[in-house]
Protein backbone atom coordinates (compact mmCIF):
# COMPACT_ATOMS: atom_id res chain seq x y z
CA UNK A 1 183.79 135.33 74.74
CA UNK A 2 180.29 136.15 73.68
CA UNK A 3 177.50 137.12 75.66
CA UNK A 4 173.71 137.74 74.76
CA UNK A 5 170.63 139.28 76.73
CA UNK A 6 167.11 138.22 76.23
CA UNK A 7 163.81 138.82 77.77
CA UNK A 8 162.22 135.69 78.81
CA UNK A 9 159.02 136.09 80.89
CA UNK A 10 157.77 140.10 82.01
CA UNK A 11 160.67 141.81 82.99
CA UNK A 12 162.88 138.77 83.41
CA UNK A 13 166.12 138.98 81.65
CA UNK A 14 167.96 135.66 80.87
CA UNK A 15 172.23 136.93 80.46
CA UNK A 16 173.88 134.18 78.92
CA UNK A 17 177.79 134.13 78.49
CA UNK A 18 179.83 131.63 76.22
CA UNK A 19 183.70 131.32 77.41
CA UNK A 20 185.19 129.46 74.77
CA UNK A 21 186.63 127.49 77.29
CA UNK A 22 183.09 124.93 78.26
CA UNK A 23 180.88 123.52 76.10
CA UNK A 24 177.94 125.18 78.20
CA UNK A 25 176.23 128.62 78.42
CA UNK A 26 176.77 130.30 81.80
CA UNK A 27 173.12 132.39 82.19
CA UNK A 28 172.23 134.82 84.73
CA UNK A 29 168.74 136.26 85.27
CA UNK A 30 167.82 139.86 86.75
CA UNK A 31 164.68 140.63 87.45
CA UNK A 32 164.09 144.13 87.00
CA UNK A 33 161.19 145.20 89.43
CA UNK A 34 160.69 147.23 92.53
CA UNK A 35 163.14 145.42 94.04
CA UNK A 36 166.06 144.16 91.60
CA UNK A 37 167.17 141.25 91.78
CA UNK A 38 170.04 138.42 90.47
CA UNK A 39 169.76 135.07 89.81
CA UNK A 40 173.46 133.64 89.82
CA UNK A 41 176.27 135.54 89.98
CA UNK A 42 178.66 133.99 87.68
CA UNK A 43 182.09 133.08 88.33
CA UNK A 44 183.82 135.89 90.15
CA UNK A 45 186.53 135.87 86.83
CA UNK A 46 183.30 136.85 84.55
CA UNK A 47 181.97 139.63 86.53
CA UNK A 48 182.63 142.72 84.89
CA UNK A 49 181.50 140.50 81.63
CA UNK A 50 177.95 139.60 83.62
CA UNK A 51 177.88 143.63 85.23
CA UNK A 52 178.24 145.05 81.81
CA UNK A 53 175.48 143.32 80.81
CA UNK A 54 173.06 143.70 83.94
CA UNK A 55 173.62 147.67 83.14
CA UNK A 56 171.79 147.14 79.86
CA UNK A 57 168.61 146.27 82.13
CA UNK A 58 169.20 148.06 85.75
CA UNK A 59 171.77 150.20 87.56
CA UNK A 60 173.59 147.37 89.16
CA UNK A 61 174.12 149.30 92.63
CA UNK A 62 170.40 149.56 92.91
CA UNK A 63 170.52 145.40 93.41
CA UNK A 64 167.87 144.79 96.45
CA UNK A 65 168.52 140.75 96.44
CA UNK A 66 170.71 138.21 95.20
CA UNK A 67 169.88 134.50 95.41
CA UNK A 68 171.15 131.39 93.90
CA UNK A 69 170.58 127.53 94.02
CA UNK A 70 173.68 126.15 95.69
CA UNK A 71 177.57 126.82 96.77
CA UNK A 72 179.27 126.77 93.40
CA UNK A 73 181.44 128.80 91.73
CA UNK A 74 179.28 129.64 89.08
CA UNK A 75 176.25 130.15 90.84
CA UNK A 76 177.91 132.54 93.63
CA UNK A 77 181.57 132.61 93.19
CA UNK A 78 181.28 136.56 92.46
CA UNK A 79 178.65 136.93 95.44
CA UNK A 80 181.65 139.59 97.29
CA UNK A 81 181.98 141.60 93.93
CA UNK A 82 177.91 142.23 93.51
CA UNK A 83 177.97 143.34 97.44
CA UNK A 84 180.18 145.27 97.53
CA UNK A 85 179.19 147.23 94.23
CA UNK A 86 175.17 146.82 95.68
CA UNK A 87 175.42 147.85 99.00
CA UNK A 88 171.93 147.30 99.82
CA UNK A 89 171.83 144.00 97.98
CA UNK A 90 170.60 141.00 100.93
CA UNK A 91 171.61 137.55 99.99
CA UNK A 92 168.70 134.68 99.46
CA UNK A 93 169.73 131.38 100.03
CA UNK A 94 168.43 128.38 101.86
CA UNK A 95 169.01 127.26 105.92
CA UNK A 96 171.20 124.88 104.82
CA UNK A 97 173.96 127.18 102.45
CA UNK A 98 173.27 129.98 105.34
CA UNK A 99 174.85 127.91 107.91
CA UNK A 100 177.78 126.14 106.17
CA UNK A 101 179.19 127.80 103.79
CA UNK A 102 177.17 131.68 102.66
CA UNK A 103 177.62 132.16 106.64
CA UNK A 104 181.55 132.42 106.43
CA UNK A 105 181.84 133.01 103.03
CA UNK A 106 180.22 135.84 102.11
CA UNK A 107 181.24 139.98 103.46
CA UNK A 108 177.61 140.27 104.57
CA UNK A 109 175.19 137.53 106.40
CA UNK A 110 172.73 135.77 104.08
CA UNK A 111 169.04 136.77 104.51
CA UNK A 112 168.24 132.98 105.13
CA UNK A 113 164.62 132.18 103.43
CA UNK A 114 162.24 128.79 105.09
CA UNK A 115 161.07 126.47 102.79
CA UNK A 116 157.95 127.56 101.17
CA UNK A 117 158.49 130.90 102.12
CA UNK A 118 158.27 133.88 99.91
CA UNK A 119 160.16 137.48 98.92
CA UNK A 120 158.20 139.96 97.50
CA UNK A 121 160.04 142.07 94.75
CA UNK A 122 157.20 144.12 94.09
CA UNK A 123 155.12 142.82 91.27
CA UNK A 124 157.37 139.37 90.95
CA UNK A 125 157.94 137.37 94.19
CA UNK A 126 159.98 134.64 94.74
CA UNK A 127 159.04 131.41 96.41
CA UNK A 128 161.91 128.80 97.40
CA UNK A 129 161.69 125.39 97.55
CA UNK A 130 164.32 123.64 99.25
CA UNK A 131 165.59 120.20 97.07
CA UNK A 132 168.54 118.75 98.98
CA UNK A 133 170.80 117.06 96.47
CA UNK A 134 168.86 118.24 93.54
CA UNK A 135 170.46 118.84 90.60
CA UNK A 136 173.29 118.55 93.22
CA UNK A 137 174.66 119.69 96.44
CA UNK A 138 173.07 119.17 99.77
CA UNK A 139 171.99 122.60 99.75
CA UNK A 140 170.23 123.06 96.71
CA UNK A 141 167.14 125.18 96.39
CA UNK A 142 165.16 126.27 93.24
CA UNK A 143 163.11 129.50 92.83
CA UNK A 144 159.91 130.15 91.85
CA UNK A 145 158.28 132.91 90.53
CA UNK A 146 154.51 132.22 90.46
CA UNK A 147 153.55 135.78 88.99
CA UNK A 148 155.22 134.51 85.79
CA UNK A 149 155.39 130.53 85.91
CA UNK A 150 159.42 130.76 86.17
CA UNK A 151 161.19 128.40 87.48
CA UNK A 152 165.12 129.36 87.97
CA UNK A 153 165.60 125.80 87.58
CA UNK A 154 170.25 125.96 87.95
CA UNK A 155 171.39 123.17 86.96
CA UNK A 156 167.79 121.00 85.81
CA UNK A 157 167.74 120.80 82.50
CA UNK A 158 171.83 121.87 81.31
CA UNK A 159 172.52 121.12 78.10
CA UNK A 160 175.30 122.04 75.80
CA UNK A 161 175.63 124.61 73.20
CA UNK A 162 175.29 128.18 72.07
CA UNK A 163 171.31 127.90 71.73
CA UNK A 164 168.45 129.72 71.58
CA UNK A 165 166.84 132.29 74.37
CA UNK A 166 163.79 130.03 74.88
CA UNK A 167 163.03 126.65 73.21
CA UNK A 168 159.58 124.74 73.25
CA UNK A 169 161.72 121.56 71.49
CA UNK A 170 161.60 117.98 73.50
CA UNK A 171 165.49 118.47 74.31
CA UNK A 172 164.99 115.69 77.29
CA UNK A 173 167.12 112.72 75.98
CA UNK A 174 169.77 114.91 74.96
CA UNK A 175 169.34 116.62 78.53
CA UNK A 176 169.93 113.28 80.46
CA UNK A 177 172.90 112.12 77.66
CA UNK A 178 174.46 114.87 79.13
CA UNK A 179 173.46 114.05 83.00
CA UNK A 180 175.25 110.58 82.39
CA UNK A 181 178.32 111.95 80.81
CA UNK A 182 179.17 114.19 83.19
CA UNK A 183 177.21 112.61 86.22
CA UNK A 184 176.80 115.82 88.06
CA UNK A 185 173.35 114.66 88.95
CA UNK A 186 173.70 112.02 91.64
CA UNK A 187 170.21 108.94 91.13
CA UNK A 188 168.06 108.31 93.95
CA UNK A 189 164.94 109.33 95.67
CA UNK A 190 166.22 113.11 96.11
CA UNK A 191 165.23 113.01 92.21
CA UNK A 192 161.91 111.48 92.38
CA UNK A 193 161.11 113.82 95.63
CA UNK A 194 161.93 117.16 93.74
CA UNK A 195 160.05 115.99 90.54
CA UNK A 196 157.34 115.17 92.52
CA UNK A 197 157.36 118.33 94.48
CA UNK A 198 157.77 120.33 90.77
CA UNK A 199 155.06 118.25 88.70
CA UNK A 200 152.39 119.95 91.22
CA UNK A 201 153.53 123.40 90.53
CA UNK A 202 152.24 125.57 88.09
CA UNK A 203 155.51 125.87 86.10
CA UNK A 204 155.47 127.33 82.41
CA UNK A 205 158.87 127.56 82.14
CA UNK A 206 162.45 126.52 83.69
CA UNK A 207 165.03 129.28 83.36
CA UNK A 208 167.77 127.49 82.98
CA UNK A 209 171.36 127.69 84.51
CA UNK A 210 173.03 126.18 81.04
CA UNK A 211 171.06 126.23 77.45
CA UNK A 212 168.02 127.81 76.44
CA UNK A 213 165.19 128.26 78.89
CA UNK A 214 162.53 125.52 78.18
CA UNK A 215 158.57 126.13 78.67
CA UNK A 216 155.52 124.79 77.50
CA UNK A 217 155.10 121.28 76.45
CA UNK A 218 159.17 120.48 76.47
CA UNK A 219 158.89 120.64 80.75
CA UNK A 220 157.09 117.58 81.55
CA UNK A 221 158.42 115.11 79.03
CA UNK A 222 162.15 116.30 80.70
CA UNK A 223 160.55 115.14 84.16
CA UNK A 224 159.64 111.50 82.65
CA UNK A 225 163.22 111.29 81.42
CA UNK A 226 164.86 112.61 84.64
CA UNK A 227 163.41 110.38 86.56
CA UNK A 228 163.57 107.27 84.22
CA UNK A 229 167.14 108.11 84.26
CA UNK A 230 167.76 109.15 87.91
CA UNK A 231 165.36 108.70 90.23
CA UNK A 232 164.78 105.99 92.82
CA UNK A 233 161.68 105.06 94.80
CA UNK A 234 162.84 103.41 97.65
């Protein structure tokens, strides 16, 4: 197992573990800042792999939030471990997650977060924006941090590899060669509602769940093929 940590945007930390055992990076972002906060919490088998490396930016028991896109194992399955070492940590998640799965799942109610709405972390702030069935799961929501242009984009944009921290390469067809193998990302007009929704942003870079995070010029050419690939109009 190998794990890396790399600053990606002001005080945004990408963590990025390779298992051996997946042909993906598993990444988790902190976002050290008056409030702390993780993105993802990694499988619950990888968490003293994903702590030891969130104490190389923050005490982890000083954890004011933890959010995520959708009910997953790697996105939350170690949700219990990081509350219960962060007692004061409050869970971010969408209506949808609160109510049928965070609700009963986790040791501590979700702090459920509107559509739109916004958490301030003290000079970041996060913004979600609900996208039901995008990448997947009926209760998917992305983050946005608007200080920085961030995107904590989960699953948009996996693709295979031990790569780089941050990539400005056109990665798009390999990107959806890798939606269609492993069809994790259901077609229809979910897809061209989210990319919609996301083309109107001002997004300079998706922090992505698996692979490098991609900014500049490489995010809207991955929209086209997305939605060449995947989405539906009517």
């Amino acid at each position: 197992m190998e794990t890396r940590v790399d600053e990606i945007a002001d005080n945004i930390f990408r963590i990025a573990v390779w298992t051996d055992r997946a042909p993906i990076t598993f990444n988790q972002f902190v976002i050290r800042d008056a409030c702390p906060t993780l993105i993802h919490t990694g499988h619950a088998a990888l968490f003293d792999t994903v702590r030891s490396q969130v104490e190389h930016i923050l005490d982890p028991s000083t954890l004011q939030y933890i959010g995520f896109s959708h009910f997953e194992a790697d996105e939350c399955g170690a949700l219990n471990h990081w509350l219960r070492l962060a007692p004061n940590a409050k869970i971010l998640c969408g209506s949808v997650a609160a109510r049928t799965s965070i609700g009963d799942f986790a040791v501590r109610l979700p702090h459920t977060v509107a559509d739109g709405d916004t958490v301030d972390l003290g000079a970041h702030r996060l913004q979600l924006l609900e996208t039901p069935h995008f990448p997947h799961n009926w209760d998917a929501v992305l983050w946005l941090e608007p200080h920085t242009g961030v995107l904590f984009s989960s699953d948009l944009g996996t693709h295979t590899g031990q790569r780089e921290a941050v990539t400005e390469e056109d990665r798009s067809q390999e990107i959806v060669d890798f939606v269609r193998q492993s069809g994790y990302m259901a077609p229809g007009v979910h897809v061209t509602t989210a990319l919609s929704r996301l083309r109107a942003l001002p997004i300079t870079c998706l922090a992505v769940m698996h692979g490098s995070a991609i900014q500049g010029a490489a995010i809207q050419p991955l929209y086209d093929a997305l939605e060449d690939a995947c989405g539906t109009i009517s």
